[in-house]
N, C-alpha and C. Protein backbone atom coordinates (compact mmCIF):
# COMPACT_ATOMS: atom_id res chain seq x y z
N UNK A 1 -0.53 -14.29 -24.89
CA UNK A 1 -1.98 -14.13 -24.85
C UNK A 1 -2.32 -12.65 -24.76
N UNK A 2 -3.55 -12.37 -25.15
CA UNK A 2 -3.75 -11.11 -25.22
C UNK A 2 -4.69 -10.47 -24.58
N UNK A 3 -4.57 -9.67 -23.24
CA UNK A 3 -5.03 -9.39 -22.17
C UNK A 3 -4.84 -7.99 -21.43
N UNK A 4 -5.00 -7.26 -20.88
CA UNK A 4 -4.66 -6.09 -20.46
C UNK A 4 -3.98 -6.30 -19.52
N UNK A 5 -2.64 -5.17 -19.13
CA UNK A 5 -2.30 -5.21 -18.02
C UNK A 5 -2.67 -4.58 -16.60
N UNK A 6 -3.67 -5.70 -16.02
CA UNK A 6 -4.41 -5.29 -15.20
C UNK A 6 -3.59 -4.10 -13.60
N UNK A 7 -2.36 -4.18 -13.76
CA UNK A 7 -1.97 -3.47 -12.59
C UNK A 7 -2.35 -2.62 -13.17
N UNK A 8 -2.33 -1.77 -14.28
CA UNK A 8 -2.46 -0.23 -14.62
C UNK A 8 -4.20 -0.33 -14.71
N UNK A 9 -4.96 0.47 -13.65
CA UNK A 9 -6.15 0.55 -14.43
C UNK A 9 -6.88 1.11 -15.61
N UNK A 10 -5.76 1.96 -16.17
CA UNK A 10 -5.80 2.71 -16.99
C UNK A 10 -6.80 2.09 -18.31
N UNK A 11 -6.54 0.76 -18.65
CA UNK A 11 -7.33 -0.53 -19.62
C UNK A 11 -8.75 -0.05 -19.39
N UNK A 12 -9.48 -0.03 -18.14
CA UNK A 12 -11.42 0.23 -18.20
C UNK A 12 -11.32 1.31 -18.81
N UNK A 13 -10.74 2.30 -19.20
CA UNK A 13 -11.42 3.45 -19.96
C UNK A 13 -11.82 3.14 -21.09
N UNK A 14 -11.00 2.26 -22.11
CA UNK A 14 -11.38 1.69 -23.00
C UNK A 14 -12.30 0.59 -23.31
N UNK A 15 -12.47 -0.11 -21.83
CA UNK A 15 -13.45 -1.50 -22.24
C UNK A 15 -14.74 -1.60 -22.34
N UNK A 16 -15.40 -2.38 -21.79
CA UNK A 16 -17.10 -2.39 -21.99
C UNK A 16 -17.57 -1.32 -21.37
N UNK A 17 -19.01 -0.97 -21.21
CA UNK A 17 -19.79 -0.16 -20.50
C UNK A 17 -19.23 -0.36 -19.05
N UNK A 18 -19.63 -1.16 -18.45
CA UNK A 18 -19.39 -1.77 -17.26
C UNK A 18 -18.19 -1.27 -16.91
N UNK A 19 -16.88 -1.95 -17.35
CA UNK A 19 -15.73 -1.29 -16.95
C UNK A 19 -15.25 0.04 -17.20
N UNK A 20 -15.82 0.87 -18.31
CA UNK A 20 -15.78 2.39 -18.26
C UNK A 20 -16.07 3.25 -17.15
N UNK A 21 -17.66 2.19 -16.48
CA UNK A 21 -18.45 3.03 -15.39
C UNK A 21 -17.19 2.58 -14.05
N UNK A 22 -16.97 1.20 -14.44
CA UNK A 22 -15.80 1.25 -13.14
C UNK A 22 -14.88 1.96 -12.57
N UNK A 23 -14.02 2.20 -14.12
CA UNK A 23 -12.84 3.22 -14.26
C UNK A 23 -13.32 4.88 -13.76
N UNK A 24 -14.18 5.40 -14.14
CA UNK A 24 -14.88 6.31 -13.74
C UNK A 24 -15.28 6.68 -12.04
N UNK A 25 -15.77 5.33 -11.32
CA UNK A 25 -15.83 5.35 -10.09
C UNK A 25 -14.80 5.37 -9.02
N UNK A 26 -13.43 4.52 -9.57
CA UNK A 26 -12.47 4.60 -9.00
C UNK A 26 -11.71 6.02 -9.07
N UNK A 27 -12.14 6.55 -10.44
CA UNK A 27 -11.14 7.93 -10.50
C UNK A 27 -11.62 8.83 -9.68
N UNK A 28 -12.99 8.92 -9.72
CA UNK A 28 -13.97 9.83 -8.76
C UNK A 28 -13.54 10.08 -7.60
N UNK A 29 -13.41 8.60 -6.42
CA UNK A 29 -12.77 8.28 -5.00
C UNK A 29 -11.73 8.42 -5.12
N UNK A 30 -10.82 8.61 -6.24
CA UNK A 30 -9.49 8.03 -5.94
C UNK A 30 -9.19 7.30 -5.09
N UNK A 31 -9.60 6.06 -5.44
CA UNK A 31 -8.59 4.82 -4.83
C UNK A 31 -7.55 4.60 -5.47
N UNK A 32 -6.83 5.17 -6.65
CA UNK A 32 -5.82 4.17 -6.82
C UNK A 32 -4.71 5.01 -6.59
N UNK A 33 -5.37 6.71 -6.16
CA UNK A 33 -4.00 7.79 -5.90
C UNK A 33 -3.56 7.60 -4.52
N UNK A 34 -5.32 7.29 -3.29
CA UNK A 34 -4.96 7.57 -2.14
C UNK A 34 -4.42 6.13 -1.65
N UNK A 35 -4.32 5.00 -2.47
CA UNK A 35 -3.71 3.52 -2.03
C UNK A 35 -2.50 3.23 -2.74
N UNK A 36 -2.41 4.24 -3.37
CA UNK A 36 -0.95 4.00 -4.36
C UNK A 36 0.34 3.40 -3.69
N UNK A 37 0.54 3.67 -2.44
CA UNK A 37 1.37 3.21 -1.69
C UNK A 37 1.32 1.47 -1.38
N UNK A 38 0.20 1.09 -1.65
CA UNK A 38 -0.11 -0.13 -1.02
C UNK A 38 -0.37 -1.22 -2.24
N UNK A 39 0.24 -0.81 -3.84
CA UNK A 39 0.14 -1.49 -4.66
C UNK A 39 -1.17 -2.23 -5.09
N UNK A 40 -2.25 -1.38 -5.03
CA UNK A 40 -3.99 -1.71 -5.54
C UNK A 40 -4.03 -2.30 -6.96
N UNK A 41 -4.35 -3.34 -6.97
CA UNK A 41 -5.40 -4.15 -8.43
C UNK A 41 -6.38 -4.03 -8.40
N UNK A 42 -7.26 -4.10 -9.09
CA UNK A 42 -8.88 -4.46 -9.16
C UNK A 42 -8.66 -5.82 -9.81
N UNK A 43 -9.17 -6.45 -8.92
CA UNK A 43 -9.38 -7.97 -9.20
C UNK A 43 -10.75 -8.12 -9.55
N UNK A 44 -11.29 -9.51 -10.03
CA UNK A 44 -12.63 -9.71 -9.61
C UNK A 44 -12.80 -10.17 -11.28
N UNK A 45 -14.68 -9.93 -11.32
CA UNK A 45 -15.08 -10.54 -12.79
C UNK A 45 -15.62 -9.38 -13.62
N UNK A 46 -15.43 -8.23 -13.17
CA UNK A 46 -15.60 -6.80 -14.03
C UNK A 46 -13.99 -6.78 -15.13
N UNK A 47 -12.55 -6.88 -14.20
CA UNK A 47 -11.67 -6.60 -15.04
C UNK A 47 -11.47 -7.54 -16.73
N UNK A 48 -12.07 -8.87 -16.58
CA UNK A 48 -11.98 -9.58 -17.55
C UNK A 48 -13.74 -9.87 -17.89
N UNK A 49 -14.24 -9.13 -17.89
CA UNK A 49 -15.37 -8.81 -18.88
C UNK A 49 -16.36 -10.39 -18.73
N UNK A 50 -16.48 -10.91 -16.99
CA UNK A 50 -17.92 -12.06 -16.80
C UNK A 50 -18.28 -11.20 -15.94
N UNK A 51 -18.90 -10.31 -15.50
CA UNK A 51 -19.46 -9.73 -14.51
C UNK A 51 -20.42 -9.80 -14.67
N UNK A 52 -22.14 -9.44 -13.63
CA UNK A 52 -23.25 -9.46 -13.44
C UNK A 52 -23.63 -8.30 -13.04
N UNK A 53 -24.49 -7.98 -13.00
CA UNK A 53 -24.91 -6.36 -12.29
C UNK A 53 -24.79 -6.11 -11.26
N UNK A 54 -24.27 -7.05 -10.47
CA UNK A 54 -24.60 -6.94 -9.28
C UNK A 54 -23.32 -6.64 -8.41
N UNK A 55 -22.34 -7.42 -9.37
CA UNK A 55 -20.74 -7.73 -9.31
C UNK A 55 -20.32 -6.33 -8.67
N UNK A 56 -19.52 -6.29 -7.63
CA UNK A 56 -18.66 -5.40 -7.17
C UNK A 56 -17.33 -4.95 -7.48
N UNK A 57 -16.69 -3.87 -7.05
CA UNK A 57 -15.63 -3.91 -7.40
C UNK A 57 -14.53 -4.58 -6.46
N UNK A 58 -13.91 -5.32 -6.85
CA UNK A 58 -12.99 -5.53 -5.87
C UNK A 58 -11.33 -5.36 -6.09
N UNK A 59 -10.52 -4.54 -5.17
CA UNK A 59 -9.24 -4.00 -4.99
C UNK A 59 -8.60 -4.61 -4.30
N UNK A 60 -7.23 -5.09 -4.22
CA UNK A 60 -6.74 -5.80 -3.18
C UNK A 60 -5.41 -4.85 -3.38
N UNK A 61 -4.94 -4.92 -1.99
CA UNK A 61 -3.28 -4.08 -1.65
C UNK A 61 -2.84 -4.75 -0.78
N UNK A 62 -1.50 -4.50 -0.71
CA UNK A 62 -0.82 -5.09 0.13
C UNK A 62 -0.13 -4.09 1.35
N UNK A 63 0.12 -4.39 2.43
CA UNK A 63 0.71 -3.92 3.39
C UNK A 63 1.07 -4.87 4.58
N UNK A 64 2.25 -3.94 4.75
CA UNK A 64 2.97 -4.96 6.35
C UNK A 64 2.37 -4.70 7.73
N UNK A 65 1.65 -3.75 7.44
CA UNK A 65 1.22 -3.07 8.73
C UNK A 65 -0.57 -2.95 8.56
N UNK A 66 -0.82 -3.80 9.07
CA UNK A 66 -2.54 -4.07 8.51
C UNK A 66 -3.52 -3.03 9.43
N UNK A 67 -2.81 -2.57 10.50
CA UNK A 67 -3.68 -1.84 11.38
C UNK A 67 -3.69 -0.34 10.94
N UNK A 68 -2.46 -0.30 10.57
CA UNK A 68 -2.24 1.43 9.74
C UNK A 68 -3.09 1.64 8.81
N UNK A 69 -3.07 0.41 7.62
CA UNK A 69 -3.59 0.30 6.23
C UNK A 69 -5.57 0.58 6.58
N UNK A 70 -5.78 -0.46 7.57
CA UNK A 70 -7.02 -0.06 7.99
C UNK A 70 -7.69 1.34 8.15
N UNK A 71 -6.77 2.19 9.20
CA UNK A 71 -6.73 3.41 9.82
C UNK A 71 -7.24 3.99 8.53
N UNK A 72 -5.94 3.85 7.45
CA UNK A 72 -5.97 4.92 6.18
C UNK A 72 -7.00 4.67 5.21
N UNK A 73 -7.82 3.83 5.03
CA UNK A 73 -8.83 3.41 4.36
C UNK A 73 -10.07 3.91 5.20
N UNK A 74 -10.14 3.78 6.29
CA UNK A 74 -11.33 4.28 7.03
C UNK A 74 -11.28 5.55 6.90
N UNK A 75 -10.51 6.45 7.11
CA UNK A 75 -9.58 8.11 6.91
C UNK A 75 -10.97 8.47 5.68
N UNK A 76 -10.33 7.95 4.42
CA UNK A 76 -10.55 7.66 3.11
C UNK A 76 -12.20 7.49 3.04
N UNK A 77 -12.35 6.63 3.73
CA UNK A 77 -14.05 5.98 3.12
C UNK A 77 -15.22 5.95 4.00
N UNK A 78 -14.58 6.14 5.30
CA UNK A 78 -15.26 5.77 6.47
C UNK A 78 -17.05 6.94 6.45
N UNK A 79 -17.02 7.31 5.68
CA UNK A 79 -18.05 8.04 5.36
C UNK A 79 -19.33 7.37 4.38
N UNK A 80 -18.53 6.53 3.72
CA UNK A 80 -19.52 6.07 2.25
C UNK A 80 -20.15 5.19 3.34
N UNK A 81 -21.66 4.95 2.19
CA UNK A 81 -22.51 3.83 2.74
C UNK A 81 -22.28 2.87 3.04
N UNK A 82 -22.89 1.46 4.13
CA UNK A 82 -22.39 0.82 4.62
C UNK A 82 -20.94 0.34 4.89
N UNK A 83 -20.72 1.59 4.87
CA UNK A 83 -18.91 0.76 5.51
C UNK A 83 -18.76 0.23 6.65
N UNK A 84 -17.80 -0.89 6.47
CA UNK A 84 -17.80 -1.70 7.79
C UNK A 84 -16.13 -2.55 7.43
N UNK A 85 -15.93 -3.07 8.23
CA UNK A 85 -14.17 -3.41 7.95
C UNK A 85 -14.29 -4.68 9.01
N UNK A 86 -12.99 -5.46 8.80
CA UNK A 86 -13.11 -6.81 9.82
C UNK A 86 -11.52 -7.14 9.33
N UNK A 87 -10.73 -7.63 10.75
CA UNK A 87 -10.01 -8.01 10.57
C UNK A 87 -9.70 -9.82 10.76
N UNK A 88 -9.30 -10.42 9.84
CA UNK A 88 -9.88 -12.31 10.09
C UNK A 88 -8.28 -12.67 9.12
N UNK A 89 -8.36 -14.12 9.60
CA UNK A 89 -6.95 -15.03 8.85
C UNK A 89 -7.98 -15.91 7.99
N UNK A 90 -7.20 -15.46 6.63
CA UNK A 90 -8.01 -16.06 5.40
C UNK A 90 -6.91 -16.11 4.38
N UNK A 91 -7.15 -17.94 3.91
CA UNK A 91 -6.17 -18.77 3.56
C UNK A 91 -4.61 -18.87 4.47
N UNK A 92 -4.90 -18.72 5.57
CA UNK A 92 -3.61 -18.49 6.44
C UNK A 92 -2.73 -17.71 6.79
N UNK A 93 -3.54 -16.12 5.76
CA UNK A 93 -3.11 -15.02 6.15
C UNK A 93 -4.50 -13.88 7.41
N UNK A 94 -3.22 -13.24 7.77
CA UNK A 94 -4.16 -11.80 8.05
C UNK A 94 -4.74 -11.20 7.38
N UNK A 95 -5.69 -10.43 7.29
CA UNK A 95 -6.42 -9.80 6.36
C UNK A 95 -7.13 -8.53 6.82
N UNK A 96 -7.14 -7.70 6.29
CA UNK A 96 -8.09 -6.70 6.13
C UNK A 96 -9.11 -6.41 4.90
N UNK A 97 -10.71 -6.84 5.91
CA UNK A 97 -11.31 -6.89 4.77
C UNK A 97 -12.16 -5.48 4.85
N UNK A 98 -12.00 -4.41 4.07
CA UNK A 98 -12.85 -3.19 4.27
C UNK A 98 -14.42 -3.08 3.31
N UNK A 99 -15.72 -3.25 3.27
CA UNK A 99 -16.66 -2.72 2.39
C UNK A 99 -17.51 -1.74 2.55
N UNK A 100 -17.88 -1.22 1.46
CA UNK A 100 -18.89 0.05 0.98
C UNK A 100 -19.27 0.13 -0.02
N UNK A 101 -20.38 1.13 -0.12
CA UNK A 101 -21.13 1.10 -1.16
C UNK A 101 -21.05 2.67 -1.76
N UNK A 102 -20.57 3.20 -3.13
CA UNK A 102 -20.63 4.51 -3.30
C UNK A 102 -20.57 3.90 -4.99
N UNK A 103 -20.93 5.67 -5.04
CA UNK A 103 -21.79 5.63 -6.79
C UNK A 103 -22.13 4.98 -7.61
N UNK A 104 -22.98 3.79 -6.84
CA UNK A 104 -23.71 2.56 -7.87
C UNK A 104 -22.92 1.46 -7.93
N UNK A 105 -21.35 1.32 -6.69
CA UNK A 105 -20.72 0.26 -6.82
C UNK A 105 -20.71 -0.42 -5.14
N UNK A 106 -20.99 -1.00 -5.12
CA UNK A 106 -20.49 -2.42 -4.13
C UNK A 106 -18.78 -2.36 -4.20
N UNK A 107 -18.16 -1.80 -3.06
CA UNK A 107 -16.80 -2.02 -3.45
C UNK A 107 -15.99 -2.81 -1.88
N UNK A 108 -15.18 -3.23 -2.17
CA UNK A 108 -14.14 -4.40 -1.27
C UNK A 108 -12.83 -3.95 -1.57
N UNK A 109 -12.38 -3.21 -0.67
CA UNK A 109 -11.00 -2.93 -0.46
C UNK A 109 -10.35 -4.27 0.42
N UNK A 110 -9.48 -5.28 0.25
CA UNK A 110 -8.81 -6.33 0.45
C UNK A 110 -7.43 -5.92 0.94
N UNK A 111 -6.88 -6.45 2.14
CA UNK A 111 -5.13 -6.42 2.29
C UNK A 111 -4.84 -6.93 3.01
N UNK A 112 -3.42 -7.75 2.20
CA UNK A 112 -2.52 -8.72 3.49
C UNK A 112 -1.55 -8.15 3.30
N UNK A 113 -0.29 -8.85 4.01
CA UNK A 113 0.72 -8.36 4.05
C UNK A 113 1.96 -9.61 3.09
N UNK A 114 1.41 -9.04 1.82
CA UNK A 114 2.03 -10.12 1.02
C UNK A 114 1.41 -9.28 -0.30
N UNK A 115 2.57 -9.71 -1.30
CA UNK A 115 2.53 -8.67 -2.32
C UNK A 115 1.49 -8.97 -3.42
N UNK A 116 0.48 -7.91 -3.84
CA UNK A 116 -0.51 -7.73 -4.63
C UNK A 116 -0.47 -8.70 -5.55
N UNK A 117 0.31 -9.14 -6.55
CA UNK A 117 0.87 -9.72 -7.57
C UNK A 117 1.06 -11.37 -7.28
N UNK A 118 1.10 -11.52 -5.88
CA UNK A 118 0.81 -12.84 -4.99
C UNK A 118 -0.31 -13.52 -4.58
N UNK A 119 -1.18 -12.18 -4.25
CA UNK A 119 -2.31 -13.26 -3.86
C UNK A 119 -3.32 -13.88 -4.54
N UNK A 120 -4.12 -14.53 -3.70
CA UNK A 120 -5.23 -15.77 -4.69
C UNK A 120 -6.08 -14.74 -5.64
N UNK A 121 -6.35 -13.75 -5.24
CA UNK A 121 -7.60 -12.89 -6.26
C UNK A 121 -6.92 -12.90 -7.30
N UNK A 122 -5.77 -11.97 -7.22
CA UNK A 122 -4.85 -11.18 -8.60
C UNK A 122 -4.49 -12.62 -9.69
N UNK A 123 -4.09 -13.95 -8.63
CA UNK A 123 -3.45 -15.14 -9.34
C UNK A 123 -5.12 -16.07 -9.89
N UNK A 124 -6.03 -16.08 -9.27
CA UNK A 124 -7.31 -16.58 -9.87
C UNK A 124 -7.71 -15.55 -11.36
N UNK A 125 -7.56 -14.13 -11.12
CA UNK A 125 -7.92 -13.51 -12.54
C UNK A 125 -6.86 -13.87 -13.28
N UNK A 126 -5.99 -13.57 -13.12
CA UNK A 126 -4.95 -13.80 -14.19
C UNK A 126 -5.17 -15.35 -14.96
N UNK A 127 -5.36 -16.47 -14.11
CA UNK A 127 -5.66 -17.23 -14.54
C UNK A 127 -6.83 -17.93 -15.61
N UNK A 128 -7.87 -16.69 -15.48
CA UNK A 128 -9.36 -16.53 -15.97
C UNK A 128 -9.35 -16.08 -16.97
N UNK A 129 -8.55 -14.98 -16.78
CA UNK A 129 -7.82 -14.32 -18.02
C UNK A 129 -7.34 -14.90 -18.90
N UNK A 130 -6.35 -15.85 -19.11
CA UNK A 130 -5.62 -16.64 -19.79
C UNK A 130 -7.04 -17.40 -20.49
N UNK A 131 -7.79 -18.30 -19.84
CA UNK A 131 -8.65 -19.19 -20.28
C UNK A 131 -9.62 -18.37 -20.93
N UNK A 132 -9.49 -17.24 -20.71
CA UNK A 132 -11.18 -16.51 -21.50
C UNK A 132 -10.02 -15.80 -23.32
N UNK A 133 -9.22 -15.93 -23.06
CA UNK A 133 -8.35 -15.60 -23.84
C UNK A 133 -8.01 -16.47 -24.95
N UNK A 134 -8.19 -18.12 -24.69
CA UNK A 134 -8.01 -18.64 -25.42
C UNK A 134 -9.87 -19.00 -26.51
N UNK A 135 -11.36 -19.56 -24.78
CA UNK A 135 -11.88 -19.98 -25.09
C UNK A 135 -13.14 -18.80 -26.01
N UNK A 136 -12.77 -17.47 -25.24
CA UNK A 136 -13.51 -16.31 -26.17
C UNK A 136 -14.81 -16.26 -25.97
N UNK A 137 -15.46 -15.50 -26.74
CA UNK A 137 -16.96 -15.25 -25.72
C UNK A 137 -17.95 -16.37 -25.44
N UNK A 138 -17.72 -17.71 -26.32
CA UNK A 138 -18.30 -18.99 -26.34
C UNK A 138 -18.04 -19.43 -24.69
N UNK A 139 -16.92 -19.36 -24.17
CA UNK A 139 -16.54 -19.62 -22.66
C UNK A 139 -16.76 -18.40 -21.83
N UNK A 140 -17.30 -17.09 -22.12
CA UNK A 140 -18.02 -15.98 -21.36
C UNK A 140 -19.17 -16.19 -20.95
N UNK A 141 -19.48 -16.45 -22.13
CA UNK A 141 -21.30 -16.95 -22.15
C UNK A 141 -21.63 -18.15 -21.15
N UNK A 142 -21.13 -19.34 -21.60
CA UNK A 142 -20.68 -20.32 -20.29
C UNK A 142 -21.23 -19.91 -18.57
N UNK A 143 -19.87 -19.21 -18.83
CA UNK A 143 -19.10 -18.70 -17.44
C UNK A 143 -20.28 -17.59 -16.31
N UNK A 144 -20.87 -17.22 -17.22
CA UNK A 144 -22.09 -15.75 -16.61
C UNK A 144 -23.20 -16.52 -16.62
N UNK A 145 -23.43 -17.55 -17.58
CA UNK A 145 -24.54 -18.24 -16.97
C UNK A 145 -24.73 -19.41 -15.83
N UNK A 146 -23.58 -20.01 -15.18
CA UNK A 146 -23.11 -20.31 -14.22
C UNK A 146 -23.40 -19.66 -12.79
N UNK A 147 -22.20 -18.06 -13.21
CA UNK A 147 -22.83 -17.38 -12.49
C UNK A 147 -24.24 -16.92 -11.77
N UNK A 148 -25.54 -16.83 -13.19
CA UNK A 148 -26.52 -16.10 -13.17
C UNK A 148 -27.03 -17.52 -11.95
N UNK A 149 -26.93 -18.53 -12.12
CA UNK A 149 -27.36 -19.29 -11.24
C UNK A 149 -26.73 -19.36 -10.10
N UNK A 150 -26.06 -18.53 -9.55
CA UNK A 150 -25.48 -18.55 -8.18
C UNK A 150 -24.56 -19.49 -8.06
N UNK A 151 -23.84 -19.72 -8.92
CA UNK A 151 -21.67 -20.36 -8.72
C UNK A 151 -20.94 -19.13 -9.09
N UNK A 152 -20.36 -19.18 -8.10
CA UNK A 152 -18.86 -18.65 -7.90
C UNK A 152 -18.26 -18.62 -8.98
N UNK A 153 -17.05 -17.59 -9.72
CA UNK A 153 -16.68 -17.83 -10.70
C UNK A 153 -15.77 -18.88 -10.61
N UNK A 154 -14.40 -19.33 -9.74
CA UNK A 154 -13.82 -20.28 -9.60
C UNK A 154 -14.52 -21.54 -9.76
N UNK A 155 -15.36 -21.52 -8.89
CA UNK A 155 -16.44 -23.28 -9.30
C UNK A 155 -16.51 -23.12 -10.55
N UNK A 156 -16.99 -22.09 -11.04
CA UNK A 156 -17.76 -22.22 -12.17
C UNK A 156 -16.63 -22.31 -13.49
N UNK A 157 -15.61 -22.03 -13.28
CA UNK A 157 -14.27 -22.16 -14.17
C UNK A 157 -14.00 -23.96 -14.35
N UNK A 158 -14.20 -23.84 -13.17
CA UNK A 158 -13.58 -25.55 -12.15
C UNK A 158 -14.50 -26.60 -12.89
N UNK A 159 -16.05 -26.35 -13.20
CA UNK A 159 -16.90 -26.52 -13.55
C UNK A 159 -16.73 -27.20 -15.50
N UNK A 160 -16.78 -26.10 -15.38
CA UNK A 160 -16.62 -25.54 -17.33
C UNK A 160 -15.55 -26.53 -17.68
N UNK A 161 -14.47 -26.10 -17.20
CA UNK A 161 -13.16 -27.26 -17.35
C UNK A 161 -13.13 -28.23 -17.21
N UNK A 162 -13.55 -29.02 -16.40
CA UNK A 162 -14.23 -30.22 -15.86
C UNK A 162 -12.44 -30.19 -14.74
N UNK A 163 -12.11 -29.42 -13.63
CA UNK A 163 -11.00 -29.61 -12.91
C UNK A 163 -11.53 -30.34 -11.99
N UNK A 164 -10.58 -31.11 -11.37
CA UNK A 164 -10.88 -31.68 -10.08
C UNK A 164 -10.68 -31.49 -8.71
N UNK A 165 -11.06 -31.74 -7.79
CA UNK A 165 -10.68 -30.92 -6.46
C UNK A 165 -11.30 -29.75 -5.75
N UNK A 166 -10.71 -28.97 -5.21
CA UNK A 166 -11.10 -27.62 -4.74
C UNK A 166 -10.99 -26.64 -6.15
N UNK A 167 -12.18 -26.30 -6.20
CA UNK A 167 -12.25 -25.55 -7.44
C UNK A 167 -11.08 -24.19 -7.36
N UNK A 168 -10.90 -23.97 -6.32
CA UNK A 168 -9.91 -22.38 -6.04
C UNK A 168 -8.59 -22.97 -6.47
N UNK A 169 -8.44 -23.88 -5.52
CA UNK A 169 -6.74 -24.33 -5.88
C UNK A 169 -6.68 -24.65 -7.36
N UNK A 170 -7.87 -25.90 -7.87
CA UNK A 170 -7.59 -25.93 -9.57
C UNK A 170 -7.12 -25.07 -10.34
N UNK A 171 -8.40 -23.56 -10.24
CA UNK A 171 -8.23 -22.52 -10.83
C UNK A 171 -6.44 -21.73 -10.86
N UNK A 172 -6.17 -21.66 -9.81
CA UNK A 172 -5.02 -21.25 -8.97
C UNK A 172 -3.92 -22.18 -10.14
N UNK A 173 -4.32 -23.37 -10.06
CA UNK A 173 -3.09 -24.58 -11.00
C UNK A 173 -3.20 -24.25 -12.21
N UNK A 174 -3.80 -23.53 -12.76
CA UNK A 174 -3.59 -23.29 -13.94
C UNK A 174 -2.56 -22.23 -14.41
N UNK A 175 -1.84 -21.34 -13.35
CA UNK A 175 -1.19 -20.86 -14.29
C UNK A 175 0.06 -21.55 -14.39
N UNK A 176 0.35 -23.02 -14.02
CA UNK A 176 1.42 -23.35 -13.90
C UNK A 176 1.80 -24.18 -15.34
N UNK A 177 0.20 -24.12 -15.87
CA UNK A 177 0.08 -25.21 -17.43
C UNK A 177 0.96 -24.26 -18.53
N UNK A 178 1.41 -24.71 -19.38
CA UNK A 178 2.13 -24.49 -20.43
C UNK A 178 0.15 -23.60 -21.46
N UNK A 179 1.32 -22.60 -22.23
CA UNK A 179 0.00 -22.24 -23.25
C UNK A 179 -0.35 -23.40 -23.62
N UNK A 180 0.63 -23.75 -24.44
CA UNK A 180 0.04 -24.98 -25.35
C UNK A 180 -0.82 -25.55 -24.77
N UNK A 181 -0.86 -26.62 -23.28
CA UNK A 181 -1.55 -27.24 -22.05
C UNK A 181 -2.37 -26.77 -21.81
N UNK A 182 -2.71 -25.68 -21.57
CA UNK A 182 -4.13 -24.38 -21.42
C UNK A 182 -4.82 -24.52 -22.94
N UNK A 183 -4.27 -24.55 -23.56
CA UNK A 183 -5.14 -24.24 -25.14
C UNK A 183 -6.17 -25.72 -25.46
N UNK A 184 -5.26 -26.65 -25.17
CA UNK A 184 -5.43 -27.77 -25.48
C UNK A 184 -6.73 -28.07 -23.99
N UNK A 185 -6.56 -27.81 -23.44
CA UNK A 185 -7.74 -27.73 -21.96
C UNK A 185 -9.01 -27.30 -22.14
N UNK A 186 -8.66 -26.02 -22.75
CA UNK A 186 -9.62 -25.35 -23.06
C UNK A 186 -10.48 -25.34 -24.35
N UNK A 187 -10.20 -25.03 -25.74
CA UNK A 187 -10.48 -25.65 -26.84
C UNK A 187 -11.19 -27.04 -27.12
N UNK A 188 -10.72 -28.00 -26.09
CA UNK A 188 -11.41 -28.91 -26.09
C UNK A 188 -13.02 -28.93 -25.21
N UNK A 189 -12.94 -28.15 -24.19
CA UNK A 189 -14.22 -27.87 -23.09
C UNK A 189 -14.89 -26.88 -24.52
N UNK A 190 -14.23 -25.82 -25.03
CA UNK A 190 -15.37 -25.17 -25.94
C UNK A 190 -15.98 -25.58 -27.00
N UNK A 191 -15.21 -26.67 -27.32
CA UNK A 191 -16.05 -27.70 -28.92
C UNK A 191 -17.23 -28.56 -28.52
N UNK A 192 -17.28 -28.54 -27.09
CA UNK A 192 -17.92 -29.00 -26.57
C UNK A 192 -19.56 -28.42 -25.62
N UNK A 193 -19.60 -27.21 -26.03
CA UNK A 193 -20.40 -26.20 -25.40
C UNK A 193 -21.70 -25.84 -26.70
């Protein structure tokens, strides 16, 4: 499938408006020099092109040591607008959840102590990814107008697809489908739109 490889952010320089201005904001702060240690993605619905205006950025890293990682992000940001940080167990992990607001972005620095490439954000896009990959802007269009009405992108995936269950975990089960199984999932929800 054909998708960017989202660990490198290097991909928004080239993409929509939206993700240019992203790529731009992150280079500005450097988040991805001063978190480099902590293996940073930008997750969310900016990297695969359903975002809203309103949409934030969101980064997730990983670390073993959540109180340090905190420290060094506050170091880092503790200056920008509304920053505020919280530490909570979400999905059964620890977490550090850090937010702020700087140059026109809403941003969410995210970290557990479990590797970037593992958790639910990075494994829900990837998964979004795949499906917007097959169903193309016919399932974008979908997907943002969902959104525009206030669903979640997971519901709103969960939705579109017609999955059953907890829309997160569904979403989440999909990357376990075969292409073929995904194509055939999907293709059929878009002949139908």
């Amino acid at each position: 499938m054909n998708f960017p490889d989202f660990k490198n952010p290097g991909y928004l320089k080239e993409g929509t408006p939206r993700q240019k201005e992203a790529y731009k904001t992150l280079s500005s702060l450097k988040i991805f020099e001063l978190l480099n240690s902590y293996s940073p993605i930008l997750t969310g619905t900016i990297p695969i092109d359903i975002d809203l205006p309103e949409s934030d950025l969101d980064i997730i890293c990983s670390s073993s040591d959540l109180t340090a990682f905190a420290a060094q992000v506050k170091v880092h940001f503790g200056d920008c607008q509304r920053f505020k940080q919280s530490l909570s167990e979400i999905n059964n992990e620890e977490s550090v959840v850090t937010n702020f607001f700087a140059e026109g972005f809403d941003l969410e620095i995210f970290c557990q102590n479990k590797s970037t490439d593992k958790q639910n954000a990075y494994l829900h896009m990837l998964a979004e990814a795949k499906v917007i990959a097959i169903g193309g802007e016919a399932f974008k269009k979908q997907a943002r107008l969902l959104k525009t009405k206030g669903i979640k992108t997971e519901p709103a995936f969960a939705q579109l697809l017609s999955l059953p269950g907890d829309p997160y975990q569904a979403v989440l089960d999909l990357n376990h489908l075969s292409e073929e199984k995904l194509r055939e999932l999907v293709v059929h929800k878009v002949l139908l739109f």
